[in-house]
Protein backbone atom coordinates (compact mmCIF):
# COMPACT_ATOMS: atom_id res chain seq x y z
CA UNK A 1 -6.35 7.37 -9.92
CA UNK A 2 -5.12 9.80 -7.02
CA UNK A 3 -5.64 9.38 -3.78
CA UNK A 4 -7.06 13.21 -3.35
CA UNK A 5 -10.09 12.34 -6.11
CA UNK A 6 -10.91 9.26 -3.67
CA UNK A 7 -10.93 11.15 -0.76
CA UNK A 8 -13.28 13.62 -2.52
CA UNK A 9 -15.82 11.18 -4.10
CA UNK A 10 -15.19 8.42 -0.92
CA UNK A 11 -15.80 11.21 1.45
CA UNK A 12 -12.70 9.42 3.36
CA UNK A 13 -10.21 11.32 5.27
CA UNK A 14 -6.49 11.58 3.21
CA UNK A 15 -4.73 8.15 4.65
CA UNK A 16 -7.89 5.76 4.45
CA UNK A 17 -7.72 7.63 0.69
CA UNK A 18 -4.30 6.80 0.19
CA UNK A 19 -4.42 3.10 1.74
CA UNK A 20 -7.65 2.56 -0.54
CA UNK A 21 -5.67 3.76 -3.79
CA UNK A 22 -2.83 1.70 -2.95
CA UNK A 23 -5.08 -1.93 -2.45
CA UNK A 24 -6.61 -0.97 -5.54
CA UNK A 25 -3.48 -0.65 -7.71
CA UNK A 26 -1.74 -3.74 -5.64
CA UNK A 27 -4.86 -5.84 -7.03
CA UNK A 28 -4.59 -4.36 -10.32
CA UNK A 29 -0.85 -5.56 -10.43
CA UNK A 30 -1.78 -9.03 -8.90
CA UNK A 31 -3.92 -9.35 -12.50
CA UNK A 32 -6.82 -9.92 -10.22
CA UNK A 33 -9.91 -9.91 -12.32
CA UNK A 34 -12.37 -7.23 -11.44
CA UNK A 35 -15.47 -8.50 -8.97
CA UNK A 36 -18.66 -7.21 -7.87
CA UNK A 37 -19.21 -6.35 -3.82
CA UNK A 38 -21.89 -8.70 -3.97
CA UNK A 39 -19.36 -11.37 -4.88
CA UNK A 40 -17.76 -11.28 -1.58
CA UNK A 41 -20.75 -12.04 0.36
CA UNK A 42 -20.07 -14.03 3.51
CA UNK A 43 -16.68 -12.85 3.57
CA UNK A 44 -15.15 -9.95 6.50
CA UNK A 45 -13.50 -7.12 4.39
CA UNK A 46 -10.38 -5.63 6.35
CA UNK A 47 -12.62 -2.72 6.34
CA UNK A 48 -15.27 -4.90 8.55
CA UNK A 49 -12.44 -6.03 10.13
CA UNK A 50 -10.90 -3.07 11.48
C-alpha cells in the first residue's frame, strides 16, 4: 500500500495520503481486527474531528 495509489484512488492531496497510509498500517500492527464504517456509528472520526 503506497501512499501515491491512495492519493490517486482517495482523490486526497499527498500528506492526508501519507497520514491515511500510515493509520492504516499502525492499526494493522496493533492486530486490530478489520471493521466496517458502519461499525463506528455514533462515534467522531479524527477526520470529523479536524
Amino acid at each position: 500500500m503506497t501512499a501515491d495509489r491512495i492519493r490517486t484512488e482517495v482523490h486526497c492531496s499527498a500528506a492526508n495520503a501519507r497520514t491515511l497510509r500510515d493509520a492504516l498500517k499502525s492499526e494493522r500492527a496493533d492486530g486490530r481486527p478489520l471493521h466496517s464504517v458502519d461499525d463506528a456509528e455514533g462515534e467522531e472520526s479524527e477526520a470529523e474531528a479536524a
